[in-house]
C-alpha atoms as a PDB file:
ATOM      1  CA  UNK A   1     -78.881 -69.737 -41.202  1.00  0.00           C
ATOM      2  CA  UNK A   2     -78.462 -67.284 -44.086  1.00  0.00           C
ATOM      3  CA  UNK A   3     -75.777 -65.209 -44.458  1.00  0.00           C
ATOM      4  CA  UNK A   4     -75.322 -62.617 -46.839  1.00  0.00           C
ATOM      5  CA  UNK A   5     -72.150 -60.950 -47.935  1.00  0.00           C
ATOM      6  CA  UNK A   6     -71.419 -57.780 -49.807  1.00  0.00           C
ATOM      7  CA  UNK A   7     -68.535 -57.421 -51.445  1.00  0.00           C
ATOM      8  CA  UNK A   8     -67.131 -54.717 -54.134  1.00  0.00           C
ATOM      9  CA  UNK A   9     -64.765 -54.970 -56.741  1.00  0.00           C
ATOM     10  CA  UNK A  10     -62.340 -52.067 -56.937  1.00  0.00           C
ATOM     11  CA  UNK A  11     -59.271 -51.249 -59.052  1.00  0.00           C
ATOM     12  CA  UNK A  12     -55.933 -52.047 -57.327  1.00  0.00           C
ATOM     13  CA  UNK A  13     -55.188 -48.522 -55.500  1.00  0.00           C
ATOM     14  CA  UNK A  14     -51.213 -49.861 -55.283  1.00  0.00           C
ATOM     15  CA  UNK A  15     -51.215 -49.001 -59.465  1.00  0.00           C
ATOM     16  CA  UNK A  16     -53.535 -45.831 -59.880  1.00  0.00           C
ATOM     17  CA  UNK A  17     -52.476 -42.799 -61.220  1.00  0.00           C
ATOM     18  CA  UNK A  18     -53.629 -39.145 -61.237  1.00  0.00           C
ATOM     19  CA  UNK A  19     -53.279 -37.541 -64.639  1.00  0.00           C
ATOM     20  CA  UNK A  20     -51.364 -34.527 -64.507  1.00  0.00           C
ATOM     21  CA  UNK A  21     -52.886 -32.438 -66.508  1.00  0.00           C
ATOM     22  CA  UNK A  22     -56.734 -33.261 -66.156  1.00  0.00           C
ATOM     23  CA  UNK A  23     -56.139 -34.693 -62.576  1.00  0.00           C
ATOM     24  CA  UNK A  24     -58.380 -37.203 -63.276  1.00  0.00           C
ATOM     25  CA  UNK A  25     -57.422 -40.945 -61.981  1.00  0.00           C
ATOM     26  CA  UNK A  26     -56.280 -42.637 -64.666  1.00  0.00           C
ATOM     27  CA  UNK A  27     -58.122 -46.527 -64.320  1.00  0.00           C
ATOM     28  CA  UNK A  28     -56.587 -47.821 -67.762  1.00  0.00           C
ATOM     29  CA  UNK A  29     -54.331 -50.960 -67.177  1.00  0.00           C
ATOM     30  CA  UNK A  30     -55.110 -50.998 -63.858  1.00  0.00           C
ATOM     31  CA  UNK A  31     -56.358 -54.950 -62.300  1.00  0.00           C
ATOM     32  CA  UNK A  32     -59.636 -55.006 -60.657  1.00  0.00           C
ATOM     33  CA  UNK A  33     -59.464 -56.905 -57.433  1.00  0.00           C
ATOM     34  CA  UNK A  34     -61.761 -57.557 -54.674  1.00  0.00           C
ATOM     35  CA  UNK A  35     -61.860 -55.287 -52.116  1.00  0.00           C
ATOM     36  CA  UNK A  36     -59.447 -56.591 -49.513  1.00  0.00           C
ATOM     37  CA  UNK A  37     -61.426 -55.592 -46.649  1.00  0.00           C
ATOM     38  CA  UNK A  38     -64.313 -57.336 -47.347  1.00  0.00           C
ATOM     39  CA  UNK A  39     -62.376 -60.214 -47.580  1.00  0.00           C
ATOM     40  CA  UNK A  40     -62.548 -60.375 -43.673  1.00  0.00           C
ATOM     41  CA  UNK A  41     -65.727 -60.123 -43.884  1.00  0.00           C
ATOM     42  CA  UNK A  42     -66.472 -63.004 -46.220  1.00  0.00           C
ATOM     43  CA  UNK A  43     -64.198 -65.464 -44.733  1.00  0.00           C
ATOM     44  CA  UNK A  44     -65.901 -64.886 -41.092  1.00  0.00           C
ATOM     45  CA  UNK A  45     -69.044 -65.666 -43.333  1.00  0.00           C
ATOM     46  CA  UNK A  46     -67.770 -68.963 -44.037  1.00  0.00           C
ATOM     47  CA  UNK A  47     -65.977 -69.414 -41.319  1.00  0.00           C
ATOM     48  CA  UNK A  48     -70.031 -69.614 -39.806  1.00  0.00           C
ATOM     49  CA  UNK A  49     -71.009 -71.882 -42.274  1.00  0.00           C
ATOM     50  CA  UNK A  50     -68.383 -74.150 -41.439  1.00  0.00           C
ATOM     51  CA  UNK A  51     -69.743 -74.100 -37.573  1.00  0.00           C
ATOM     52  CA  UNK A  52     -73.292 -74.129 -38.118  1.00  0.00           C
ATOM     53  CA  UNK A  53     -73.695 -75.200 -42.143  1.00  0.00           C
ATOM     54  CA  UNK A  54     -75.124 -71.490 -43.004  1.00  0.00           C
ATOM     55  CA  UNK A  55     -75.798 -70.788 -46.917  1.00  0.00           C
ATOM     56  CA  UNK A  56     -73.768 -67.906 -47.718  1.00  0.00           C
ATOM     57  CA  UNK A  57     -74.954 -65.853 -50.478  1.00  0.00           C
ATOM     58  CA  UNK A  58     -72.643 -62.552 -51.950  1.00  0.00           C
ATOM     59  CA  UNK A  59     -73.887 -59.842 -53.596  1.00  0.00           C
ATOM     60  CA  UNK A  60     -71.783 -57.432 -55.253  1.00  0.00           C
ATOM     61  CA  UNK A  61     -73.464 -53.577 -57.219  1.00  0.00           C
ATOM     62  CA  UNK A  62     -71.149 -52.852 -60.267  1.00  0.00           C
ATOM     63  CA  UNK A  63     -70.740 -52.909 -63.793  1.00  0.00           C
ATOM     64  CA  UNK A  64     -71.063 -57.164 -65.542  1.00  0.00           C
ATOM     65  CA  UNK A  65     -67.030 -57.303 -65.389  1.00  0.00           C
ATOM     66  CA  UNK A  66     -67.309 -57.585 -61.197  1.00  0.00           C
ATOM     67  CA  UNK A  67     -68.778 -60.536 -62.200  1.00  0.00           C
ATOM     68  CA  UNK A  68     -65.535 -62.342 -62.019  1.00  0.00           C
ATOM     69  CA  UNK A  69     -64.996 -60.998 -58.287  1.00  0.00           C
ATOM     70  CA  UNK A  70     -68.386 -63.260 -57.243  1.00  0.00           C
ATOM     71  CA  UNK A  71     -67.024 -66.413 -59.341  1.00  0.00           C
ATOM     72  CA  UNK A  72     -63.617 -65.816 -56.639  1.00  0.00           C
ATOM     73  CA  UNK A  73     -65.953 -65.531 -53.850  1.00  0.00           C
ATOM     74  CA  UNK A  74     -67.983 -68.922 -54.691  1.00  0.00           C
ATOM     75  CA  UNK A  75     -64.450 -70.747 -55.437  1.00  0.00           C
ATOM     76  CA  UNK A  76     -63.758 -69.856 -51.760  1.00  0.00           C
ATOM     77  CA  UNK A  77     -66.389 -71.216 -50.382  1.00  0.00           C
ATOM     78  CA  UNK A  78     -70.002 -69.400 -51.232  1.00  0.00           C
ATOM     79  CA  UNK A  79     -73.101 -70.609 -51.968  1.00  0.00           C
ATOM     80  CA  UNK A  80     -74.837 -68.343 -53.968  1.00  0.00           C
ATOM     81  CA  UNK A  81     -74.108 -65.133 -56.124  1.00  0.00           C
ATOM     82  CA  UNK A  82     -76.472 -62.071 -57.011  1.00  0.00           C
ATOM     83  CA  UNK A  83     -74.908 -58.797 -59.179  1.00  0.00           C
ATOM     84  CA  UNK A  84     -76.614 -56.175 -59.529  1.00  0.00           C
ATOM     85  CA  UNK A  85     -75.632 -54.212 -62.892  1.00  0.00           C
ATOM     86  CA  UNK A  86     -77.136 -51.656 -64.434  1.00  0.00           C
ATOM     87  CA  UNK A  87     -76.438 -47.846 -65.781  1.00  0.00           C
ATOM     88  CA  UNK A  88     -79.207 -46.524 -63.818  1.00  0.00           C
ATOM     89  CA  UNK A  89     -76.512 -46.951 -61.595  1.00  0.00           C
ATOM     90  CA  UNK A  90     -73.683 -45.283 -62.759  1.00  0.00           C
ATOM     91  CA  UNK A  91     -72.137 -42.770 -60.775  1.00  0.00           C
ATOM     92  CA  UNK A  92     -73.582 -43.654 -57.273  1.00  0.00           C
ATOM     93  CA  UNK A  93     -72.418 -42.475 -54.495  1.00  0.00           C
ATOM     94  CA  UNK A  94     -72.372 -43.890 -50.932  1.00  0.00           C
ATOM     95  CA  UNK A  95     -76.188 -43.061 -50.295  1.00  0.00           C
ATOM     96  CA  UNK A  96     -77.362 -43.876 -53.736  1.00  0.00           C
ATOM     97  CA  UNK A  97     -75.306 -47.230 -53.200  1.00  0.00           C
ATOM     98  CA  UNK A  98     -76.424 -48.428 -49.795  1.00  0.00           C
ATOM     99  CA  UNK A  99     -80.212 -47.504 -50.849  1.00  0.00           C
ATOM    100  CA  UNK A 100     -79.846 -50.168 -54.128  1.00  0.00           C
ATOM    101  CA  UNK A 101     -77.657 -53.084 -52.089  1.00  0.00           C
ATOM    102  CA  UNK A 102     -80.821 -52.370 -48.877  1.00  0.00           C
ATOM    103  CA  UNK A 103     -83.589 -52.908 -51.402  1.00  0.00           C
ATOM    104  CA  UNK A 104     -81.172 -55.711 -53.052  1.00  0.00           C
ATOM    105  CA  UNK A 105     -81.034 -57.559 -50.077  1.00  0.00           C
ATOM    106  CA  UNK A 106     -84.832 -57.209 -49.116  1.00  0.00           C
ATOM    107  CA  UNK A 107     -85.621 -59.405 -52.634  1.00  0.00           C
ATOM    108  CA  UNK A 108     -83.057 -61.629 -51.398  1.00  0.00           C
ATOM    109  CA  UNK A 109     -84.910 -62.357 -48.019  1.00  0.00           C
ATOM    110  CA  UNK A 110     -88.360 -62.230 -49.887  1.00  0.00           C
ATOM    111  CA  UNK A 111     -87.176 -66.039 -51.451  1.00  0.00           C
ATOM    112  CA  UNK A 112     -84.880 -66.873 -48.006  1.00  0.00           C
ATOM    113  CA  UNK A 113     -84.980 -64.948 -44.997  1.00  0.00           C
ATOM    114  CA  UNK A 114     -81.719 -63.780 -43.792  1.00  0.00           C
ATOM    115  CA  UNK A 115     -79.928 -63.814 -40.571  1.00  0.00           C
ATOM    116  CA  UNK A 116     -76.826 -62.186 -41.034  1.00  0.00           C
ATOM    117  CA  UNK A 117     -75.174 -59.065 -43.104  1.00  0.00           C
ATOM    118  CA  UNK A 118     -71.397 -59.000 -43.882  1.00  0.00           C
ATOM    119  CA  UNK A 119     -70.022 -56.130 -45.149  1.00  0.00           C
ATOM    120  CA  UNK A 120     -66.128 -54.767 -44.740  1.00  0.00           C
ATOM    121  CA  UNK A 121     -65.308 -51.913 -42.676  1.00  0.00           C
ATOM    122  CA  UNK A 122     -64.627 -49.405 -45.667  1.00  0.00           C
ATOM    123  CA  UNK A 123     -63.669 -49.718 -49.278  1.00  0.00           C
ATOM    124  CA  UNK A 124     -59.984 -48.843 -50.672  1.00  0.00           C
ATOM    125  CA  UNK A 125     -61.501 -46.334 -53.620  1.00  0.00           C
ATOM    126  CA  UNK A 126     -63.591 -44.784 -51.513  1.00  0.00           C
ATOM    127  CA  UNK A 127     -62.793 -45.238 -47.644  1.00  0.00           C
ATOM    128  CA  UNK A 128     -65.883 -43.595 -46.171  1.00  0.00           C
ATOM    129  CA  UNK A 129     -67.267 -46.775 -44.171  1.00  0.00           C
ATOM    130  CA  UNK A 130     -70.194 -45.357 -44.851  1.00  0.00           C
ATOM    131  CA  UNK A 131     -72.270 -47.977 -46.706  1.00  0.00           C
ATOM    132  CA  UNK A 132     -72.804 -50.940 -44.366  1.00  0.00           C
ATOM    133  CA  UNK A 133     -74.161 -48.348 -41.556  1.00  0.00           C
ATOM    134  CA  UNK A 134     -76.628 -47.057 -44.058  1.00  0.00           C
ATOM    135  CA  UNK A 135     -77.582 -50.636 -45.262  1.00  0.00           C
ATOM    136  CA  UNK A 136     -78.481 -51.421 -41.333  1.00  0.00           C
ATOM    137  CA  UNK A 137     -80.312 -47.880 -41.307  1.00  0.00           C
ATOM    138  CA  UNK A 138     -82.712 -48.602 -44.553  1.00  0.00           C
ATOM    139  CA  UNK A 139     -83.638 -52.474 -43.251  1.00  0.00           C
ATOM    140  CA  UNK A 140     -83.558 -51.674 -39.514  1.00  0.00           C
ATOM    141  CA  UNK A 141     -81.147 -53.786 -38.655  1.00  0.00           C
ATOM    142  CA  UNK A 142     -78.980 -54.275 -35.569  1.00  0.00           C
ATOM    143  CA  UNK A 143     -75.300 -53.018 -36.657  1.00  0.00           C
ATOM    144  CA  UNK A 144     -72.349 -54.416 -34.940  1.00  0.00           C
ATOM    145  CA  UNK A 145     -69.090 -52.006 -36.730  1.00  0.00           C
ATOM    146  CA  UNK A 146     -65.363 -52.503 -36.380  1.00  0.00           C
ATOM    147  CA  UNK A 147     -65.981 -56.155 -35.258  1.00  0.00           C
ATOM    148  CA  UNK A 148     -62.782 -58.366 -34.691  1.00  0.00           C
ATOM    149  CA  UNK A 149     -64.403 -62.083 -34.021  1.00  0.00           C
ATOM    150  CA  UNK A 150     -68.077 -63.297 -34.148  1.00  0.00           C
ATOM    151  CA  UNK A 151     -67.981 -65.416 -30.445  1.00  0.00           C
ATOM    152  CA  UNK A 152     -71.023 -67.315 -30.633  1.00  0.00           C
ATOM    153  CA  UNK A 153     -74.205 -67.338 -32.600  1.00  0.00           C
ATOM    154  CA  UNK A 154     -77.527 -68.768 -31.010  1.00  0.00           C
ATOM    155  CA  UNK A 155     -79.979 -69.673 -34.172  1.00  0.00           C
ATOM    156  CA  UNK A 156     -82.605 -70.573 -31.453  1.00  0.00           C
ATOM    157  CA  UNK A 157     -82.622 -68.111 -29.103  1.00  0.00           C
ATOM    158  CA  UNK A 158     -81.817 -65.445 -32.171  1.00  0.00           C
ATOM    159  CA  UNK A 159     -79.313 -63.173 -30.207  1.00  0.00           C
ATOM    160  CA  UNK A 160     -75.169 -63.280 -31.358  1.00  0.00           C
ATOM    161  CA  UNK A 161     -72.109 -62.081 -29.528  1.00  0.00           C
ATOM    162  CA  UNK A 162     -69.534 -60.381 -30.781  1.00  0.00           C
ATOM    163  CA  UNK A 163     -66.083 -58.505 -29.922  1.00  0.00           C
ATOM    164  CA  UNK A 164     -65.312 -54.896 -30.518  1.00  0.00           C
ATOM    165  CA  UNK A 165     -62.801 -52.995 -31.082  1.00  0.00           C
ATOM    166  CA  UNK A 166     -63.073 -49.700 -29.535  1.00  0.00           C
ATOM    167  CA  UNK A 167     -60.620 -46.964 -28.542  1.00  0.00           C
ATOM    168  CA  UNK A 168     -60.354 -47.950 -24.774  1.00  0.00           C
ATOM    169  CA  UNK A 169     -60.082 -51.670 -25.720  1.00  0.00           C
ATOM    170  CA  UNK A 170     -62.252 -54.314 -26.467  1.00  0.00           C
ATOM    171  CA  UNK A 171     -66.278 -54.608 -26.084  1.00  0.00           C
ATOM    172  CA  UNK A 172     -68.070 -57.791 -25.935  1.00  0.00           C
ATOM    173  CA  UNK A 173     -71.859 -57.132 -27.012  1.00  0.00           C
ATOM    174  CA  UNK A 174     -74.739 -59.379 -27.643  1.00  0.00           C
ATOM    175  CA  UNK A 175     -77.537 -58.540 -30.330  1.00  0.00           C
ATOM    176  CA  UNK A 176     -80.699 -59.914 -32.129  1.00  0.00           C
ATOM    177  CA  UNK A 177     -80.788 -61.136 -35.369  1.00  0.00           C
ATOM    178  CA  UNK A 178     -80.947 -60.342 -38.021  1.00  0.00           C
ATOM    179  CA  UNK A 179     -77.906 -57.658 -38.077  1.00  0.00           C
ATOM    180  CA  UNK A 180     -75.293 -56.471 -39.835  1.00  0.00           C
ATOM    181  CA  UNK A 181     -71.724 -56.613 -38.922  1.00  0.00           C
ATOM    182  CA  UNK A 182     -68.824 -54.867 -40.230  1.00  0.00           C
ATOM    183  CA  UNK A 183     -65.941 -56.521 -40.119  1.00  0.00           C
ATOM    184  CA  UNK A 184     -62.323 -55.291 -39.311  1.00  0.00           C
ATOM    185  CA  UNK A 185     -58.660 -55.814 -40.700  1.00  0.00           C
ATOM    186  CA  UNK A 186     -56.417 -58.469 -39.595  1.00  0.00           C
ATOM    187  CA  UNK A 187     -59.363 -60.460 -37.893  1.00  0.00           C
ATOM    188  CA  UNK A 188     -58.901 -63.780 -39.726  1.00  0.00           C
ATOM    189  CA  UNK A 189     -57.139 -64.943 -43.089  1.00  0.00           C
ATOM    190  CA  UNK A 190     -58.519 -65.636 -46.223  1.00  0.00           C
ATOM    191  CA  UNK A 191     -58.817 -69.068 -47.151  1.00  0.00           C
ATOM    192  CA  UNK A 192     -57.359 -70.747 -50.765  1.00  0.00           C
ATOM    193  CA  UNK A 193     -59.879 -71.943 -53.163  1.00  0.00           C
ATOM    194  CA  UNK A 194     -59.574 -75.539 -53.457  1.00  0.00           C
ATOM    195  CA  UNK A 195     -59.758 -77.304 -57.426  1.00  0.00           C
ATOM    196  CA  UNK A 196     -63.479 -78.168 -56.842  1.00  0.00           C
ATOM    197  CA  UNK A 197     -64.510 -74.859 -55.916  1.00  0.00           C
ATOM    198  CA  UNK A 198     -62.624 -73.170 -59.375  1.00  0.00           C
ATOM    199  CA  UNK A 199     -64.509 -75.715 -61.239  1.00  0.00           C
ATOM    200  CA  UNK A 200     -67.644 -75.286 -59.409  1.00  0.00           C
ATOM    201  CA  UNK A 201     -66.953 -71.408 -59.404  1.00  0.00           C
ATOM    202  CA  UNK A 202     -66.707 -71.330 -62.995  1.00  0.00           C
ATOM    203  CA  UNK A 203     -70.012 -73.085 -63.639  1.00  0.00           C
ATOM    204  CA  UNK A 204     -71.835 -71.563 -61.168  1.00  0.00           C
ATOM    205  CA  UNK A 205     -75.133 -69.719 -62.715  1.00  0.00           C
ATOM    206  CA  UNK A 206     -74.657 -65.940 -61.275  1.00  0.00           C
ATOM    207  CA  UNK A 207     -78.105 -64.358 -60.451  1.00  0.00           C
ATOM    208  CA  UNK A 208     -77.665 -61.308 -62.604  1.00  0.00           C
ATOM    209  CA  UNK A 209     -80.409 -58.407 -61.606  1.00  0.00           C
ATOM    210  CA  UNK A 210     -81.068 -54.862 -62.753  1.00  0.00           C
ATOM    211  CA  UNK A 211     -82.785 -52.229 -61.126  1.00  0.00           C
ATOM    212  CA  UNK A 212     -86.349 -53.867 -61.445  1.00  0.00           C
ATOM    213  CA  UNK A 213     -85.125 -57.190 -60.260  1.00  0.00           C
ATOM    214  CA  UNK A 214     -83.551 -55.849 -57.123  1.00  0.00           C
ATOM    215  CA  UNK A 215     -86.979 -54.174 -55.875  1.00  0.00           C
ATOM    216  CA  UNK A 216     -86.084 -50.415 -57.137  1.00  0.00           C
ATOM    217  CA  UNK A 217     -89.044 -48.935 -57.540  1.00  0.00           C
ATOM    218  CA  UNK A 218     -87.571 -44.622 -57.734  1.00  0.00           C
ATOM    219  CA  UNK A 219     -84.822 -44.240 -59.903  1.00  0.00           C
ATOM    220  CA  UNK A 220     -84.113 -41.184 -58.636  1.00  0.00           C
ATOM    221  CA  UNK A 221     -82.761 -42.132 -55.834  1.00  0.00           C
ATOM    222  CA  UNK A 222     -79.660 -44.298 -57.581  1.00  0.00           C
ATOM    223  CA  UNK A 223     -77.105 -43.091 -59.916  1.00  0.00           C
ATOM    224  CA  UNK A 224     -76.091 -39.675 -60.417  1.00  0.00           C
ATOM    225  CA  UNK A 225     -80.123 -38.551 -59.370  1.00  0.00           C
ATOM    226  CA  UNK A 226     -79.990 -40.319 -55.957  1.00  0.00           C
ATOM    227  CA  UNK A 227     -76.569 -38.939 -54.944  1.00  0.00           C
ATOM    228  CA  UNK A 228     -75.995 -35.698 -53.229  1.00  0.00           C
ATOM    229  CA  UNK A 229     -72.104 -35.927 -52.931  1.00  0.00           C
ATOM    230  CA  UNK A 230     -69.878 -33.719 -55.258  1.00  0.00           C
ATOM    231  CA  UNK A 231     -66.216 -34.254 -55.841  1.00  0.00           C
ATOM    232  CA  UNK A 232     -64.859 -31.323 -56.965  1.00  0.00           C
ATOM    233  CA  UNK A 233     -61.043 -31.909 -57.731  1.00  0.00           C
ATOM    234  CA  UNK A 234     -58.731 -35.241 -57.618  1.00  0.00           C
ATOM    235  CA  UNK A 235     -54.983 -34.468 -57.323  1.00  0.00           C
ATOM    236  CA  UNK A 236     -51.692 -36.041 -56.498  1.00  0.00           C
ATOM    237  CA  UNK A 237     -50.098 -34.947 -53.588  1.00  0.00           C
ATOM    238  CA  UNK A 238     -47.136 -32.511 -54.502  1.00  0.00           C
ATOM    239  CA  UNK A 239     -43.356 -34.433 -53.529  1.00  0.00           C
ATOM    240  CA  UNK A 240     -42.107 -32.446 -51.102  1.00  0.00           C
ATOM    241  CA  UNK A 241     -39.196 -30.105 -52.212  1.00  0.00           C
ATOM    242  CA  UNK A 242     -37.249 -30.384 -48.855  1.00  0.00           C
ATOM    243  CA  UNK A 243     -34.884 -33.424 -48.798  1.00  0.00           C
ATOM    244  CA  UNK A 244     -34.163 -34.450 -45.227  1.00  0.00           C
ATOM    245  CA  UNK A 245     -31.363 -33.683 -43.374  1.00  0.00           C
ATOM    246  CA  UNK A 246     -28.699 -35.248 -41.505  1.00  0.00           C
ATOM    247  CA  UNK A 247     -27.993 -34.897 -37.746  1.00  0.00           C
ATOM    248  CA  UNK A 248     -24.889 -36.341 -35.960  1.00  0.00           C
ATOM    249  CA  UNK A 249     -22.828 -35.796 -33.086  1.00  0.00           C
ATOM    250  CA  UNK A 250     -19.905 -36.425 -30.986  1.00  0.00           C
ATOM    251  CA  UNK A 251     -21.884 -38.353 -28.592  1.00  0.00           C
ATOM    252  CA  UNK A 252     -24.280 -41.342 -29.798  1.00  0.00           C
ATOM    253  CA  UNK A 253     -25.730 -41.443 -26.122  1.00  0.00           C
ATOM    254  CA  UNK A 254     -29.714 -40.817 -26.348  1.00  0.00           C
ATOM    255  CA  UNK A 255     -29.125 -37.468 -23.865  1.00  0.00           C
ATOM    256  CA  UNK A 256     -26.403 -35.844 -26.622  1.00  0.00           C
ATOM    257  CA  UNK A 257     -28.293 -36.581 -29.349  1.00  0.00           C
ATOM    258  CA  UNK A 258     -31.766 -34.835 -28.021  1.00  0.00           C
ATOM    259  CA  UNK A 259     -29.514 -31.673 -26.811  1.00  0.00           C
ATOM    260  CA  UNK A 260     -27.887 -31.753 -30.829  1.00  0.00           C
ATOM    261  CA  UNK A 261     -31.343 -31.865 -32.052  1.00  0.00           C
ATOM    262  CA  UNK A 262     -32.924 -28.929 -29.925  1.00  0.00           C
ATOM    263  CA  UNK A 263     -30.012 -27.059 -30.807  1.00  0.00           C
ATOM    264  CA  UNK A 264     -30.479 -27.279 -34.422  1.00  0.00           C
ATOM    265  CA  UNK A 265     -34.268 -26.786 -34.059  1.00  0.00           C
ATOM    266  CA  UNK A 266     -33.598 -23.393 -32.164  1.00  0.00           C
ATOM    267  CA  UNK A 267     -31.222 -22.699 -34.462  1.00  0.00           C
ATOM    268  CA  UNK A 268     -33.513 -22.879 -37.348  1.00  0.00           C
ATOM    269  CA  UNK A 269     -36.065 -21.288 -35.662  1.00  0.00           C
ATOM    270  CA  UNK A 270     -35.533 -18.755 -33.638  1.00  0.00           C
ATOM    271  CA  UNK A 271     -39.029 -18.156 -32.525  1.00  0.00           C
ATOM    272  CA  UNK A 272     -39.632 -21.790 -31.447  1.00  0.00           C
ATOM    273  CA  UNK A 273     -38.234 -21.152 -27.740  1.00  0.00           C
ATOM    274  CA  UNK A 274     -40.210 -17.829 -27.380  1.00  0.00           C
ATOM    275  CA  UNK A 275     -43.483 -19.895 -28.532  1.00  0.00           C
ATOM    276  CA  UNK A 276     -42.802 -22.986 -26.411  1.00  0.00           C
ATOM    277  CA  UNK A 277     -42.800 -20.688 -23.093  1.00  0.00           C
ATOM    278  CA  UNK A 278     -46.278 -18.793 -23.868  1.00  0.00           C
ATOM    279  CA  UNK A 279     -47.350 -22.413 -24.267  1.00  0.00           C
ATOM    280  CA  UNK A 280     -46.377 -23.196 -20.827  1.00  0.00           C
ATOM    281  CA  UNK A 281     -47.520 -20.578 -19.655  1.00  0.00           C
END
């Protein structure tokens, strides 16, 4: 079984700022980490390997510094590494990206055919979950989203099950392979790298491609060329000028506090009790 695993290294959105003049996020100084949700997804990865003794290879699109974020992922527990640098890419946007990790991933299965892509729910820089959907689109695969534990998978028959989370609970589903599965918070916990995998993750040769190498044959379809979406401002939100206020009573019974706070609310606003009884109306 081959699994492959795509992960992104983002700066630590705890420690960004917004400039306040240019409102422009201000990266300087801040860490570049992996992006915690695709941790999920990589540990599940190698969680399989550890069942049925899968090769895991990650692949990561970003500038040569992410390379450190694939040596972390082999210390855990990887087999193999691919990053995909180059400044044809620079300024992609979801599309532009999912187009060059699809035809990325297509070399990749040229030299070892895949079974299974991992990919985290969303990104914390960009939060659009948009990515792993349109990998599945571009290489017609099966895509299993929001997934909260890989049940069983069946190398012979070719089919894996899978629960869901969905609004109204949880879905079990069962699916060919190859697909690609999206995997959600809180599912599992990342593993520590042991001493041999640090030394093997720091001597590990990572497979670094540009855009000829991973199968990109239009360049106008990555980078700024191959991406449609426009941000058009980044601000902070403004701190709110209204400090909270203090409610007490008498009475610390539930029933005397909820009449003190209606009281205060009609008090404050005097249409509220005129609006609340066209509503009810």
């Amino acid at each position: 079984m081959h699994i492959v695993v795509c992960i992104k290294q983002v700066p630590d959105s705890s420690q960004i700022r917004v400039h306040p003049v240019t409102n422009t996020i201000m990266r300087q100084g801040v860490p570049a980490i992996v992006n915690p949700y695709d941790l999920f997804a990589l540990e599940e990865a190698l969680r399989l390997k550890d069942v049925y003794g899968a090769h895991v290879t990650v692949l990561c699109m970003g500038p040569p510094q992410a390379e450190a974020a694939l040596r972390k992922a082999i210390s855990f527990g990887a087999d193999d590494a691919v990053l995909v640098t180059d400044r044809a890419f620079a300024g992609s946007d979801t599309l532009a990206t999912s187009f060059a990790l699809a035809s990325t991933i297509a070399q990749i299965n040229k030299n070892m055919a895949i079974d299974l892509v991992f990919c985290g729910k969303q990104t914390i820089d960009g939060d659009t979950a948009q990515v792993g959907p349109g990998i599945a689109k571009r290489l017609d695969l099966q895509l299993l989203t929001y997934v909260s534990q890989v049940e069983t998978v069946d190398t012979e028959r070719r089919d894996i099950i899978v629960q869901r989370r969905a609004e109204g609970g949880v879905q079990v589903l069962k699916t060919r392979l190859p697909c690609l599965i999206t995997m959600l918070e809180g599912t599992n916990e990342m593993r520590f790298a042991t001493q041999a995998g640090i030394f093997r993750a720091a001597r590990h040769p990572v497979k670094i491609w540009d855009k000829t190498a991973a199968g990109i044959e239009d360049p106008a379809k990555i980078g700024l060329k191959g991406s449609p979406t426009v941000v058009s401002k980044v601000f902070a939100p403004k701190p709110k000028t209204i400090k909270a206020e203090l409610i007490t009573c008498e009475s610390d019974t539930p029933k005397d506090l909820a009449v003190t706070l209606i009281a205060k609310l009609l008090t404050q606003n005097p249409n509220l009790e005129t609006a609340i009884g066209k509503g009810a109306r």
